[in-house]
Protein backbone atom coordinates (compact mmCIF):
# COMPACT_ATOMS: atom_id res chain seq x y z
CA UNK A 1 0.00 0.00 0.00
CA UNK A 2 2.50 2.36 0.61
CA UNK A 3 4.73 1.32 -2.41
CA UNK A 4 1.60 2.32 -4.49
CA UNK A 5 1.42 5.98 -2.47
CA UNK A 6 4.72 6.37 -3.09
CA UNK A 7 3.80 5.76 -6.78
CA UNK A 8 0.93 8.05 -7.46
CA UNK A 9 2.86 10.73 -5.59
CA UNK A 10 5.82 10.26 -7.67
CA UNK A 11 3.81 10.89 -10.67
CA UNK A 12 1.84 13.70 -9.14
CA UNK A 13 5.25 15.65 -8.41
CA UNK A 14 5.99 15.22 -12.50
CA UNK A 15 2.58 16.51 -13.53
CA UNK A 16 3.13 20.07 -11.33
CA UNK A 17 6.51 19.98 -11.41
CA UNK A 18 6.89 22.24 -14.50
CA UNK A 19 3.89 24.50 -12.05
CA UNK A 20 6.70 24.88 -9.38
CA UNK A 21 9.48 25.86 -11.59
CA UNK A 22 7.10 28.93 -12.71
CA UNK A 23 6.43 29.28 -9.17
CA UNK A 24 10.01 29.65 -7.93
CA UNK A 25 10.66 31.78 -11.21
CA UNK A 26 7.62 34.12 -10.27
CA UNK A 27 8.60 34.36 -6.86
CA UNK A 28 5.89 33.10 -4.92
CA UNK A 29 6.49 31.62 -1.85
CA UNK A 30 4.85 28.51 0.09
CA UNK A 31 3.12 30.57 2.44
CA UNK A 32 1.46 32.05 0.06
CA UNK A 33 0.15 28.94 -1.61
CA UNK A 34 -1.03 27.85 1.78
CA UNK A 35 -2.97 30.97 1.99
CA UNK A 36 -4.59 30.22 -1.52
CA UNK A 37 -5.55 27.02 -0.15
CA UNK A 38 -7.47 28.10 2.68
CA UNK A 39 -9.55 30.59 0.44
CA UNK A 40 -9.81 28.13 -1.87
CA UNK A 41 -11.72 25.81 1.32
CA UNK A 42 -13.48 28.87 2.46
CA UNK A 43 -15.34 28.98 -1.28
CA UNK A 44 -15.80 25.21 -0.88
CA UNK A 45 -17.48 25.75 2.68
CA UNK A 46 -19.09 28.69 0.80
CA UNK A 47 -20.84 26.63 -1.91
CA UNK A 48 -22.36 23.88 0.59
CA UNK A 49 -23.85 26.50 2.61
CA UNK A 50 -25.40 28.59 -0.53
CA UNK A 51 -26.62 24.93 -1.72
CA UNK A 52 -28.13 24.86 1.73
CA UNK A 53 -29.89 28.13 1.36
CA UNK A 54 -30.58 28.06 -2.16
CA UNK A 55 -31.20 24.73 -3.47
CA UNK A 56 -34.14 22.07 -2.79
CA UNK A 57 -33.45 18.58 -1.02
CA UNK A 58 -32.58 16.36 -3.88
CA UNK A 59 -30.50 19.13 -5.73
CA UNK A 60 -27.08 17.77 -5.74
CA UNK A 61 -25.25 19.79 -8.26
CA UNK A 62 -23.98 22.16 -6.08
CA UNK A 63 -22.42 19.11 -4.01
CA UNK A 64 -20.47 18.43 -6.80
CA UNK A 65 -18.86 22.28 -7.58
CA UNK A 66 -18.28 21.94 -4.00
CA UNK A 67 -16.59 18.42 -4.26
CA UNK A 68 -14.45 19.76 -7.01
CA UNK A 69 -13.37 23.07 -5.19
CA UNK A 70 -12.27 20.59 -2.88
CA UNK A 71 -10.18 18.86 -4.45
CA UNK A 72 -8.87 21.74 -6.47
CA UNK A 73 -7.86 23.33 -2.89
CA UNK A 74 -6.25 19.88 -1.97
CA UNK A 75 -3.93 20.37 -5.00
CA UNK A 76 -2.52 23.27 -3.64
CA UNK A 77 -2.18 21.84 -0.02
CA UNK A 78 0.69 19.25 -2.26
CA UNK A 79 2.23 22.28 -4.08
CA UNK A 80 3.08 24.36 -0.83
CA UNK A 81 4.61 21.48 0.70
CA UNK A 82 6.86 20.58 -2.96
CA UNK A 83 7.68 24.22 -3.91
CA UNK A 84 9.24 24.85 -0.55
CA UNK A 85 11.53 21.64 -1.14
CA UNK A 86 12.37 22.20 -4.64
CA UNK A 87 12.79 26.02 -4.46
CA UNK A 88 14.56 25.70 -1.18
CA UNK A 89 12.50 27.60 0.93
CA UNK A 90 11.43 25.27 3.84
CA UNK A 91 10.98 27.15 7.25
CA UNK A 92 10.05 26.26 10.37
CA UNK A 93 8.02 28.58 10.20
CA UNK A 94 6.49 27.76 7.29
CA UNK A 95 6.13 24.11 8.62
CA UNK A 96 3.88 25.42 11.52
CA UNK A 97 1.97 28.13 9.13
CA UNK A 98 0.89 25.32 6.93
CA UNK A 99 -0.57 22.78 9.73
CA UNK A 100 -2.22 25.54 11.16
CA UNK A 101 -4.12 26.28 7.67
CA UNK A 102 -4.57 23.16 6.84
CA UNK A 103 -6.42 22.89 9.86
CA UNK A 104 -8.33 25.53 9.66
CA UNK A 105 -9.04 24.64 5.69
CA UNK A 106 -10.99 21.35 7.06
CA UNK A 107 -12.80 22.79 9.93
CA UNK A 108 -14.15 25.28 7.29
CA UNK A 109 -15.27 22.33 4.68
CA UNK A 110 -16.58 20.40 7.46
CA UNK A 111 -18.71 23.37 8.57
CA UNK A 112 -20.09 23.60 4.85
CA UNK A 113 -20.72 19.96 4.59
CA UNK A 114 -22.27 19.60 7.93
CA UNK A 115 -24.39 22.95 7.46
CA UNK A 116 -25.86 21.30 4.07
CA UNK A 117 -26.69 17.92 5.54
CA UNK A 118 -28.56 19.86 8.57
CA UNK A 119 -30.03 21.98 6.70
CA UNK A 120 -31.70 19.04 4.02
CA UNK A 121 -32.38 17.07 6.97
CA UNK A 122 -29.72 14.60 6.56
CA UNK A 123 -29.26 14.19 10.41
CA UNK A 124 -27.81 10.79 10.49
CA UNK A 125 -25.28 11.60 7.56
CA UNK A 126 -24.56 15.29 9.47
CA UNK A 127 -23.74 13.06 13.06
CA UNK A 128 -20.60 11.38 10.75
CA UNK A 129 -19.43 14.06 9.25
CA UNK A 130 -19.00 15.77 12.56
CA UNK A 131 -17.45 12.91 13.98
CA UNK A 132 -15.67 12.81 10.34
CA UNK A 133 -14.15 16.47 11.48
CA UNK A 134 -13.25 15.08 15.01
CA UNK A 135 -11.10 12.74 13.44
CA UNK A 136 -9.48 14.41 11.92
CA UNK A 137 -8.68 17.25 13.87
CA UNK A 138 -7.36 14.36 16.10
CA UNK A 139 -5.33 12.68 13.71
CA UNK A 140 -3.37 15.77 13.12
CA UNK A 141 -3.33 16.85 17.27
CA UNK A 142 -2.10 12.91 18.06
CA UNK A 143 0.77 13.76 15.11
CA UNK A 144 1.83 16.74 16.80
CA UNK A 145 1.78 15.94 20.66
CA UNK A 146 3.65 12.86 20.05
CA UNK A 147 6.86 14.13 17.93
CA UNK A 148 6.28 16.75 20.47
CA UNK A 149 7.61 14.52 22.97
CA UNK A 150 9.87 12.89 20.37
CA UNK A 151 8.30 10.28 18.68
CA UNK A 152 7.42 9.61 15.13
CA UNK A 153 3.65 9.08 14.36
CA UNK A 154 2.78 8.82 10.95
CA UNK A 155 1.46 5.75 10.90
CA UNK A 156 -2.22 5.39 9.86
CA UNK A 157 -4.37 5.42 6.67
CA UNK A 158 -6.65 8.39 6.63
CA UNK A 159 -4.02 11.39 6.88
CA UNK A 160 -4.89 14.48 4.99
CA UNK A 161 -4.51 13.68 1.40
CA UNK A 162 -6.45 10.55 2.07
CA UNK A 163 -9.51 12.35 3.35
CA UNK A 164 -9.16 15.06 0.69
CA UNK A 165 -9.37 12.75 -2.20
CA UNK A 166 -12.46 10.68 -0.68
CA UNK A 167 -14.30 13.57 0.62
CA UNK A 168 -13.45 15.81 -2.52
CA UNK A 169 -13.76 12.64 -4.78
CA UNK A 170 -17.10 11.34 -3.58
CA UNK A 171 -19.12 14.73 -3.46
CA UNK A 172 -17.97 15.36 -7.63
CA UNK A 173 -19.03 11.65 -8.05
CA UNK A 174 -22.51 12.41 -6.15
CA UNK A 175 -23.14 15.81 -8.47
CA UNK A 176 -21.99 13.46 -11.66
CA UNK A 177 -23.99 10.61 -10.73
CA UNK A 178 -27.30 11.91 -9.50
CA UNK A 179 -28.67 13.18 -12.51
CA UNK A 180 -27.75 9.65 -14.44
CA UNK A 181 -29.48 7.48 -11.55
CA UNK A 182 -31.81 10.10 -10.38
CA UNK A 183 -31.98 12.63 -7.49
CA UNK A 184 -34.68 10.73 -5.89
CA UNK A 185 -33.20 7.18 -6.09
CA UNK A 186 -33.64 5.00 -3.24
CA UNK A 187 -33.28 1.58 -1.71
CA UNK A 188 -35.94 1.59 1.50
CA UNK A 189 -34.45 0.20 4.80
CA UNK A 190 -36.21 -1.38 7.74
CA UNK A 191 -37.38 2.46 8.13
CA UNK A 192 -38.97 5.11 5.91
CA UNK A 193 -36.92 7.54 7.48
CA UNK A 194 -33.25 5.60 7.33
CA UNK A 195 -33.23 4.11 3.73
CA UNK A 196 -30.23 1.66 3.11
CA UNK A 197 -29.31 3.63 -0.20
CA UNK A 198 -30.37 6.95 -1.92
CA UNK A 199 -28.50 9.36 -4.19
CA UNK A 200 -26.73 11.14 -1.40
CA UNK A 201 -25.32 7.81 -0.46
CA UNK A 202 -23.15 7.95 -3.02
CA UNK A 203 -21.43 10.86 -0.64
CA UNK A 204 -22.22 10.44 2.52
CA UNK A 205 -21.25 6.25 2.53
CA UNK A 206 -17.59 7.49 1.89
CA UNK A 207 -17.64 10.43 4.51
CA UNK A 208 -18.96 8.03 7.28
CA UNK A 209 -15.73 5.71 6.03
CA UNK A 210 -13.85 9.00 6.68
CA UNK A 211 -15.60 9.29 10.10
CA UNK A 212 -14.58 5.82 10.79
CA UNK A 213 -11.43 5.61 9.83
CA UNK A 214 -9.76 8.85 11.14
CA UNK A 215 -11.32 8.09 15.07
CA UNK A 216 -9.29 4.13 13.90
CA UNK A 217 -6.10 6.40 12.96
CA UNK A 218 -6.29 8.42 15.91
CA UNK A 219 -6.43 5.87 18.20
CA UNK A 220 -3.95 3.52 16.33
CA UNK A 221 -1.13 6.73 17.11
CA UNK A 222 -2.28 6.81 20.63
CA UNK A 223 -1.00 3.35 21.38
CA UNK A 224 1.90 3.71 18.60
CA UNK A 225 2.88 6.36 20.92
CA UNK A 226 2.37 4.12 23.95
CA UNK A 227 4.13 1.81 22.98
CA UNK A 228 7.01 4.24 22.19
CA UNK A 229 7.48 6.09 24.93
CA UNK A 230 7.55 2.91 27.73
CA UNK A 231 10.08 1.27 24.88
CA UNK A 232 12.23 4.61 25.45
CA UNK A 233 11.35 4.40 29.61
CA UNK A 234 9.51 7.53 29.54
């Protein structure tokens, strides 16, 4: 699994590669990047919550423009990261300005997300993706308290890029998809209210994967950590 990370980001770096160089050549610097990121997460946050006010349960096109700004912000949260290696401008400050954004980028698309599934009356699906954002707000916070104290904790499957791609991924996929299978598609569970499938499915299924996954990471660090610190006798 991580052989085939490795891969994809190997051939990521190729494809914006020749994007740095104009970068470095233009002057811009990772921070600012970073900063383009956030905005870019603030517009995504922006369009769930104008979908929310504007658009009928059922509507799901604006899910997808949102899905997409997504993952269009997610591309620059890789270029920061790359241009300050390649143009040799890695800072510790820097370092810190970025996880600070970053968080801050996913606590503003989870309050979009979570403001359009409230606001439709998606309350089971809004419960995950709030537990979604406490995951991963805890994956990063378990990250930085344990190298903190000295130990490396990047162990886990749903870091950042991860959650990015399936949150970013599945909400274009639901916007694509609904019109083809319908916006009011549904398999009916033991409950009228709680049906096993409908069109949203097709993004909430993967954000309640997200949900479950990130708490798993979380507390998979916690005992990596553990287990590291009464190995070094502290």
């Amino acid at each position: 699994m991580y052989t085939l990370k490795s891969a994809g980001q190997q051939v990521i770096y190729q494809i914006i590669n020749p994007f740095i160089k104009l970068l470095i050549a233009l002057k811009v610097t990772p921070n600012i990047v970073t900063t383009v990121g956030l905005v870019l997460n603030i517009a995504a946050a922006g369009i769930f919550v104008y979908a929310a006010e504007a658009s009928f349960r059922g509507d799901f096109s604006y899910i997808g423009w949102g899905g997409a700004m997504i993952l269009f912000a997610g591309v620059f949260d890789m270029i920061d990261g790359r241009l300050a290696r390649v143009g040799n401008m890695s800072s510790k400050f820097g370092a810190f300005y970025d996880s600070v954004l970053d968080r801050y980028s996913e606590m503003f698309m989870f309050l979009g997300i979570c403001y359009y599934l409230i606001s439709h009356h998606y309350l089971f699906s809004s419960f995950f993706a709030f537990l979604a954002l406490i995951g991963s707000s805890m994956v990063s916070y378990t990250r930085s308290r344990a190298e903190g104290l000295g130990v490396k904790c990047d162990i886990g499957w749903m870091q950042r890029p991860e959650r990015i791609v399936i949150i970013g991924g599945s909400a274009l996929l639901c916007g694509i998809l609904a019109p083809i299978i319908g916006n009011d598609f549904r398999i009916e569970g033991f409950s009228p209210r709680i049906p096993w499938f409908e069109t949203i499915s097709i993004f909430t299924i993967p954000l309640t994967l997200v949900a479950i996954l990130s708490n798993y990471t979380a507390l998979q660090r916690i005992e990596h950590t553990k287990k590291a610190l009464e190995e070094n006798g502290k």
